[in-house]
Each structure stands twice: as C-alpha cells, then as structure tokens.
N, C-alpha and C. Protein backbone atom coordinates (compact mmCIF):
# COMPACT_ATOMS: atom_id res chain seq x y z
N UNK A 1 0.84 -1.18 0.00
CA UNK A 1 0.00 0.00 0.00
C UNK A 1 0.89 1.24 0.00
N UNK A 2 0.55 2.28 -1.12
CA UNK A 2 1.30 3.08 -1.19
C UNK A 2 0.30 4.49 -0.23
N UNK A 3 1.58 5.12 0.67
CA UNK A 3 1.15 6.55 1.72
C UNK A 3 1.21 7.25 0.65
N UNK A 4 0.35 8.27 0.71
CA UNK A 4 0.55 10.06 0.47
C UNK A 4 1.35 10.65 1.45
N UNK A 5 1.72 11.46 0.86
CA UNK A 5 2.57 12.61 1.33
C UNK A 5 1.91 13.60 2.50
N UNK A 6 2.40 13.99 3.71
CA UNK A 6 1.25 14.95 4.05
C UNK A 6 0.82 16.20 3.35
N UNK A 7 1.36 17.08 2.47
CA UNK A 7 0.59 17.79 1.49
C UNK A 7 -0.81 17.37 0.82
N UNK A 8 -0.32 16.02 0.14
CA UNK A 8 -0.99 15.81 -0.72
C UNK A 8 -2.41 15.08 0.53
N UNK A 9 -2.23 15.01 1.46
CA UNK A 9 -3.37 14.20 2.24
C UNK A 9 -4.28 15.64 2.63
N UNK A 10 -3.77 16.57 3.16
CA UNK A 10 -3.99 17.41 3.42
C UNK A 10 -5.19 18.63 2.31
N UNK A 11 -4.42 18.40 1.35
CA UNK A 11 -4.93 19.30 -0.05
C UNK A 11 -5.85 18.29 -1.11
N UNK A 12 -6.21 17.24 -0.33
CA UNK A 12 -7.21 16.39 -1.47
C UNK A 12 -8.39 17.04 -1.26
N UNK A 13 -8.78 16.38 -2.49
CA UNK A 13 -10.41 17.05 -2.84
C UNK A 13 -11.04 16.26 -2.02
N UNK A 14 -12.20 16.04 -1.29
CA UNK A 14 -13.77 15.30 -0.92
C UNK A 14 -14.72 15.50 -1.73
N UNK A 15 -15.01 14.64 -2.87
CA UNK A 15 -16.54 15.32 -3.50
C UNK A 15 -15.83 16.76 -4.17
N UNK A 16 -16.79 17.87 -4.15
CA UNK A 16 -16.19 18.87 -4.48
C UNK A 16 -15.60 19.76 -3.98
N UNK A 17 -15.47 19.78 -2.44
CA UNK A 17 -15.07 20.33 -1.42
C UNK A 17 -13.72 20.04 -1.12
N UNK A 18 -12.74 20.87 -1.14
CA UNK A 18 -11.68 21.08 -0.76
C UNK A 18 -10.83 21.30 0.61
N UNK A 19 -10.35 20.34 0.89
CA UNK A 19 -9.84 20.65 2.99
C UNK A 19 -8.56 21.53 2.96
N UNK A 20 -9.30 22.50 3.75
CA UNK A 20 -7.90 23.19 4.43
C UNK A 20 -7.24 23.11 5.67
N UNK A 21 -6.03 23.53 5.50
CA UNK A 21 -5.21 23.33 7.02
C UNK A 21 -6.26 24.64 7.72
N UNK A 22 -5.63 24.42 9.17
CA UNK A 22 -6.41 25.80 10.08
C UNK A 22 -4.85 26.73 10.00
N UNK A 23 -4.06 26.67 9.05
CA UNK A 23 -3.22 27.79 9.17
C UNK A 23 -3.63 28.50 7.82
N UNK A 24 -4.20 28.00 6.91
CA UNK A 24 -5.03 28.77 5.87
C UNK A 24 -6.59 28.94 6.11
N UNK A 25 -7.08 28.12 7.39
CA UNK A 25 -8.42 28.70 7.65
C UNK A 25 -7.77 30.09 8.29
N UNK A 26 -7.11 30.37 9.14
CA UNK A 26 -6.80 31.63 9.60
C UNK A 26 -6.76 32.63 9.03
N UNK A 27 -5.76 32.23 7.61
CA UNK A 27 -5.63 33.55 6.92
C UNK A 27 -6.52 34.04 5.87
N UNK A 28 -7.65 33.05 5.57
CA UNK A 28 -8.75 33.33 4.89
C UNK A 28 -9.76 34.22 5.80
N UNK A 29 -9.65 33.66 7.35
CA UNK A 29 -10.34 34.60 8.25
C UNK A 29 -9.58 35.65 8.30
N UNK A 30 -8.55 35.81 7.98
CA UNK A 30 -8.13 37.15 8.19
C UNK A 30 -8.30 38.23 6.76
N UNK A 31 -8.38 37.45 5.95
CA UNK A 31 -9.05 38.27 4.37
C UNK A 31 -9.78 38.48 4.88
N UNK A 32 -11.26 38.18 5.29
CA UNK A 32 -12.29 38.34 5.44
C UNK A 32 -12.88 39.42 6.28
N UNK A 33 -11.99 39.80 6.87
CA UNK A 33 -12.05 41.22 8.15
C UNK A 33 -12.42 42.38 7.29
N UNK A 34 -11.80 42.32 6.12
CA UNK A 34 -12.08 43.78 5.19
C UNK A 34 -13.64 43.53 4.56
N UNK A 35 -13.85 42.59 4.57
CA UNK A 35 -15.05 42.13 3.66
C UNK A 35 -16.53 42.69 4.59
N UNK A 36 -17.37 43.32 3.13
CA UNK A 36 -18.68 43.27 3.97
C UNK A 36 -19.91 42.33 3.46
N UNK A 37 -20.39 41.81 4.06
CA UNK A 37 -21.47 40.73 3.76
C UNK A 37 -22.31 40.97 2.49
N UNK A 38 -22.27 40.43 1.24
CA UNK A 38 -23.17 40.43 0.10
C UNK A 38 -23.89 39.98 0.17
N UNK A 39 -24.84 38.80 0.48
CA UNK A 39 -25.51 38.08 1.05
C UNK A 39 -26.36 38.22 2.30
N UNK A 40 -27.67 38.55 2.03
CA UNK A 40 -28.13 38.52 3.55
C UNK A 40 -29.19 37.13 3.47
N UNK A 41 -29.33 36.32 4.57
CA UNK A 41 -30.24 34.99 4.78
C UNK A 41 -31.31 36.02 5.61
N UNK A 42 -32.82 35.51 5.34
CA UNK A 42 -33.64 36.09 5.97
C UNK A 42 -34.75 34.78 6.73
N UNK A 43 -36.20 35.41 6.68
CA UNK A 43 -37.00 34.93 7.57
C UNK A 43 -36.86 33.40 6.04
N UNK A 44 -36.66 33.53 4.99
CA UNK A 44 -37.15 32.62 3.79
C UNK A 44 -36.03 31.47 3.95
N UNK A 45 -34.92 31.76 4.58
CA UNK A 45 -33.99 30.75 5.02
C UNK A 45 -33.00 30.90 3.81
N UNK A 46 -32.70 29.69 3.68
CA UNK A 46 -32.00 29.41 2.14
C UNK A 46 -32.60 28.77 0.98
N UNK A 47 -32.74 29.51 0.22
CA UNK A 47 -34.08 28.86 -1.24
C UNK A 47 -32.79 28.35 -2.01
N UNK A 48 -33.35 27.89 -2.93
CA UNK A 48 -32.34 27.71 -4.45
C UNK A 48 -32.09 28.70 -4.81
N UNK A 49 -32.91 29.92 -5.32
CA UNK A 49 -32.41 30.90 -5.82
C UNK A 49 -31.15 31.86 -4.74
N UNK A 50 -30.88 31.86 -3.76
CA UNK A 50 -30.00 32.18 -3.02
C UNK A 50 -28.79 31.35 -3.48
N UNK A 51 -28.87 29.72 -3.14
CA UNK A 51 -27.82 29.12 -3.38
C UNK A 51 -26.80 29.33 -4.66
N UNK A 52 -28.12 29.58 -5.65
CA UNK A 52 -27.47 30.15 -7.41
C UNK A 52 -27.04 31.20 -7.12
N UNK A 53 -27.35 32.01 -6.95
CA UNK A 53 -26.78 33.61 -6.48
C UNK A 53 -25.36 33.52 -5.89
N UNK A 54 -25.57 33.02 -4.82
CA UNK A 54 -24.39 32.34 -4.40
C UNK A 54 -23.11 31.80 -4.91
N UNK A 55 -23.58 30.80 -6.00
CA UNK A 55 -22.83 30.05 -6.34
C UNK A 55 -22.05 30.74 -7.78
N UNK A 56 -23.20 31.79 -7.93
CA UNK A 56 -22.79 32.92 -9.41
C UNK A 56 -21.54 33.98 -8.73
N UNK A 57 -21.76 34.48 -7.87
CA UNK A 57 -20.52 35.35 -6.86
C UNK A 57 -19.69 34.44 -6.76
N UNK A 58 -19.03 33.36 -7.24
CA UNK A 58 -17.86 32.70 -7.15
C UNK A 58 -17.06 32.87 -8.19
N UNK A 59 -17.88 33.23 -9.16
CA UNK A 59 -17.41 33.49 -10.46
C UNK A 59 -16.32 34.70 -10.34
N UNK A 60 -16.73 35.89 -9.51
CA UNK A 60 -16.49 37.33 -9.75
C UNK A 60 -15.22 36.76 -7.90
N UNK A 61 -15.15 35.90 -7.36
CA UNK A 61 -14.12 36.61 -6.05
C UNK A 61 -14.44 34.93 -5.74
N UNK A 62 -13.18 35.20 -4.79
CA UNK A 62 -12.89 33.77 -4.01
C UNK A 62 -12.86 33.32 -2.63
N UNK A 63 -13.44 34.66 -2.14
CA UNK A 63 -13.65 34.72 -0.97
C UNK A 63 -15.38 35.93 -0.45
N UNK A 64 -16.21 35.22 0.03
CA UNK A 64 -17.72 35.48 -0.13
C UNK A 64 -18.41 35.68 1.68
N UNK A 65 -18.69 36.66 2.45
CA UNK A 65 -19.35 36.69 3.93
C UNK A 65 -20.39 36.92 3.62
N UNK A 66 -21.27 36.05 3.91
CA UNK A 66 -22.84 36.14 4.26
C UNK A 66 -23.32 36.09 5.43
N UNK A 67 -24.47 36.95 5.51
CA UNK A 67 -24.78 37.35 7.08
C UNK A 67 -25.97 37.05 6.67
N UNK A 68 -26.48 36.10 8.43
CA UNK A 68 -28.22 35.51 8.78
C UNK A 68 -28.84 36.62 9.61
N UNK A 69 -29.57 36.86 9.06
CA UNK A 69 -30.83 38.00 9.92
C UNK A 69 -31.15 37.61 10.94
N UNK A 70 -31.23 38.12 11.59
CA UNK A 70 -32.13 37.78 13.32
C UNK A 70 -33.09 36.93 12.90
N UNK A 71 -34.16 37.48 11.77
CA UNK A 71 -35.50 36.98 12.00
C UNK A 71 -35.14 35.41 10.93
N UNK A 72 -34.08 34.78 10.71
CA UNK A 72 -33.84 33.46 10.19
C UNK A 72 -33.61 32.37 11.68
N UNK A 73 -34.30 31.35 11.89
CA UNK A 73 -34.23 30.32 12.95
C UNK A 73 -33.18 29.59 12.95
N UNK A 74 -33.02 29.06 11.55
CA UNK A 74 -31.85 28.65 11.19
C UNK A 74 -30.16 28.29 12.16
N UNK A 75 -29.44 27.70 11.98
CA UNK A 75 -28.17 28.14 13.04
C UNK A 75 -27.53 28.32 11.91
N UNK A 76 -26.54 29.29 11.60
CA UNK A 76 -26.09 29.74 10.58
C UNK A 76 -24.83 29.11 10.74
N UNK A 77 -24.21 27.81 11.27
CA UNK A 77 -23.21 27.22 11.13
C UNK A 77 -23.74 26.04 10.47
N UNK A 78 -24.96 25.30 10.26
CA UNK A 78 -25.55 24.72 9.39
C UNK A 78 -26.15 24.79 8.12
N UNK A 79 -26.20 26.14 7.97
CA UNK A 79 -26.38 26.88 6.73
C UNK A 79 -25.08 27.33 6.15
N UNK A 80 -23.86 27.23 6.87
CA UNK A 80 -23.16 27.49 5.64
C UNK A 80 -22.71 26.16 5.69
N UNK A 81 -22.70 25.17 6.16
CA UNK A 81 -22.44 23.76 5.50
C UNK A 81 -23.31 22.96 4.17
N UNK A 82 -24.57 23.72 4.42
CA UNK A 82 -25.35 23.47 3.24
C UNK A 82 -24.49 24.05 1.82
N UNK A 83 -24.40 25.45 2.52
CA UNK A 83 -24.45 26.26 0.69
C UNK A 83 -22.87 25.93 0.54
N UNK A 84 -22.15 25.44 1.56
CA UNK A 84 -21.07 25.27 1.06
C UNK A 84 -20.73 23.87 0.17
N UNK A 85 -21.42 22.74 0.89
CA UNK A 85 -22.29 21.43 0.00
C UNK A 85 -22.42 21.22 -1.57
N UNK A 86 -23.88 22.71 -1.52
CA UNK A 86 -24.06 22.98 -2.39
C UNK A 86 -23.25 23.68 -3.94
N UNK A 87 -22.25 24.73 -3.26
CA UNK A 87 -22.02 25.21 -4.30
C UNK A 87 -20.44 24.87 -4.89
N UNK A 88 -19.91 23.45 -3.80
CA UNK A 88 -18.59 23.28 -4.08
C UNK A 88 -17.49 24.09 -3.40
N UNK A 89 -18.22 24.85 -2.13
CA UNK A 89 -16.85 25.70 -1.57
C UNK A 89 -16.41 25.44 -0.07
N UNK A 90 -15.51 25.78 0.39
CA UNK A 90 -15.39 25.58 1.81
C UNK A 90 -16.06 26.57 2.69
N UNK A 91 -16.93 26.05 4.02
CA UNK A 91 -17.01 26.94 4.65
C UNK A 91 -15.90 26.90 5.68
N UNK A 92 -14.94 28.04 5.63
CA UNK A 92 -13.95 28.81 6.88
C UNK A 92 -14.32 29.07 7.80
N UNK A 93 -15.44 29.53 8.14
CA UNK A 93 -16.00 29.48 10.20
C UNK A 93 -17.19 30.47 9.68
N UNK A 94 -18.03 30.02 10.89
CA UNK A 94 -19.03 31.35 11.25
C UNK A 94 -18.25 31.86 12.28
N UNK A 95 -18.52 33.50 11.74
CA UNK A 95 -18.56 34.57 13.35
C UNK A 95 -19.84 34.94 13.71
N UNK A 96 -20.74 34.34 14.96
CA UNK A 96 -22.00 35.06 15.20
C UNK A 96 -22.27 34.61 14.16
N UNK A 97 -23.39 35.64 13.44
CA UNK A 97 -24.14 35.39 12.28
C UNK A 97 -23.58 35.43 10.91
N UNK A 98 -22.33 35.48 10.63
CA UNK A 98 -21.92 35.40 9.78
C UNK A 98 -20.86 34.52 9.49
N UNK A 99 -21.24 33.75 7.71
CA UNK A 99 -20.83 33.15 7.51
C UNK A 99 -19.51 33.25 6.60
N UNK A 100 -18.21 32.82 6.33
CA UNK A 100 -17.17 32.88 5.51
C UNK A 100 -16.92 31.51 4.20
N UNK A 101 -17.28 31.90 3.40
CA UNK A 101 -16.95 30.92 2.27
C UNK A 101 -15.79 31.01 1.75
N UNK A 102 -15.02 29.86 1.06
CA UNK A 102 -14.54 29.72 -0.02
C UNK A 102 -14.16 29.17 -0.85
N UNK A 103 -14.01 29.40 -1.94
CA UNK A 103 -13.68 28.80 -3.40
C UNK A 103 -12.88 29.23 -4.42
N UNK A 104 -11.78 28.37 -4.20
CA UNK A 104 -11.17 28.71 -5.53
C UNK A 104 -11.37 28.68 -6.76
N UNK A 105 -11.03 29.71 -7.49
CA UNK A 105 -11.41 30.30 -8.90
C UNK A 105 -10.12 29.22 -9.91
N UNK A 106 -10.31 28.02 -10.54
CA UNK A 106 -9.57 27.31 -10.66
C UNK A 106 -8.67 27.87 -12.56
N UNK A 107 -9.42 28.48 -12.74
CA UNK A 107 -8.98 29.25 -13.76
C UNK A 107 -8.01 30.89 -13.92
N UNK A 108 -8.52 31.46 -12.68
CA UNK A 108 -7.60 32.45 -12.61
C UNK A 108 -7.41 32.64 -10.58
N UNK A 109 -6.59 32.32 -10.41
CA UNK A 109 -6.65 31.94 -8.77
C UNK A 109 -5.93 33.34 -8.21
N UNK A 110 -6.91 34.42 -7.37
CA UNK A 110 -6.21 35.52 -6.67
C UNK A 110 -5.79 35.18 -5.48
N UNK A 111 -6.16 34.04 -4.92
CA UNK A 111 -5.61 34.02 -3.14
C UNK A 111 -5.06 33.12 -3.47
N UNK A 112 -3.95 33.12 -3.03
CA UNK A 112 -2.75 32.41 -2.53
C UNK A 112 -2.86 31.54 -0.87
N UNK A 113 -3.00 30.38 -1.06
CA UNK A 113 -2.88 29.99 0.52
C UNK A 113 -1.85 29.40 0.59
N UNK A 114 -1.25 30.16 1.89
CA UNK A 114 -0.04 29.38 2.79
C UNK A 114 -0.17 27.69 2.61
N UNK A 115 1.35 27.44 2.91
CA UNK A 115 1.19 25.94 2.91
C UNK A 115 1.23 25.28 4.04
C-alpha cells in the first residue's frame, strides 16, 4: 500500500469540497475582516435561488461573507455547510451570524494559501 505525502493528504479534494489546514483557515479569516457581507439569509432561510446567487458570486471573487438576519431560525453554522455542499466551496468558520466561504477560482486563482 502506497502513503501520500502529508501535502498531498492534506490538499485532497472530498466530493467537491476542498480541505484546508487551520493555518489557511486563519488567513482566509483574516481576508475576510475587510469584507462586507453580500448576502443577507432572511425569515425565507435558504431557497435555491440564493444558493445560485451564491454560487454565481464565485465566479467574480474567491472569498464570499454572508450574514443571517435575526429573524432566520436557522443556526447559521448549518447553513453554511449546506451552501457550502451545495455550491462546491469551503465553509472557513461562522462569526456570530456570519458566515465565511470559499472557493477557488480554478482558472484564474487571486488568493494564494499558505502551505
């Protein structure tokens, strides 16, 4: 039986979802400090048409904060495991009500993650 490398164990795909170390979850949380939420989740939760919306803003950036409204029941650390599910990206952490996505743009890649 042949081992992987730890890189390569580390940086495999799941499905379409991509694992990161927590020394590039960090620094994606730390992109994310400048960022203001495009995305708001409301009382309607998460529809499809959100998730597409969603999944269309991946196109334009590689790093995406969406914020859950008070009036959503939802726990918004389960909602971004959905849309992250859904749209092929990682979710990086909730803060409070907000959520941090990401996805690399595999065609023209602006973030650089540490190794």
């Amino acid at each position: 039986m042949e081992l992987n490398s730890g890189d390569e164990f580390r940086n495999r795909e799941k499905g379409n979802e991509m694992e990161i170390t927590s020394k590039q979850r960090a620094y994606l949380r730390s992109l994310s400090n400048n960022l203001d939420a495009i995305f708001q989740i409301g009382k309607a939760s998460l529809t499809p048409e959100m998730t597409e919306a969603i999944n269309e803003a991946f196109s334009n950036r590689e790093l995406i904060k969406v914020s859950v409204l008070k009036n959503c029941t939802d726990d918004p650390r389960e909602l971004g495991e959905m849309i992250a599910e859904r749209t092929g990206a990682v979710m990086v952490c909730t803060i409070g009500k907000k959520i941090i996505l990401y996805k690399k743009d595999k065609e023209n890649p602006q973030i650089v993650l540490p190794r």
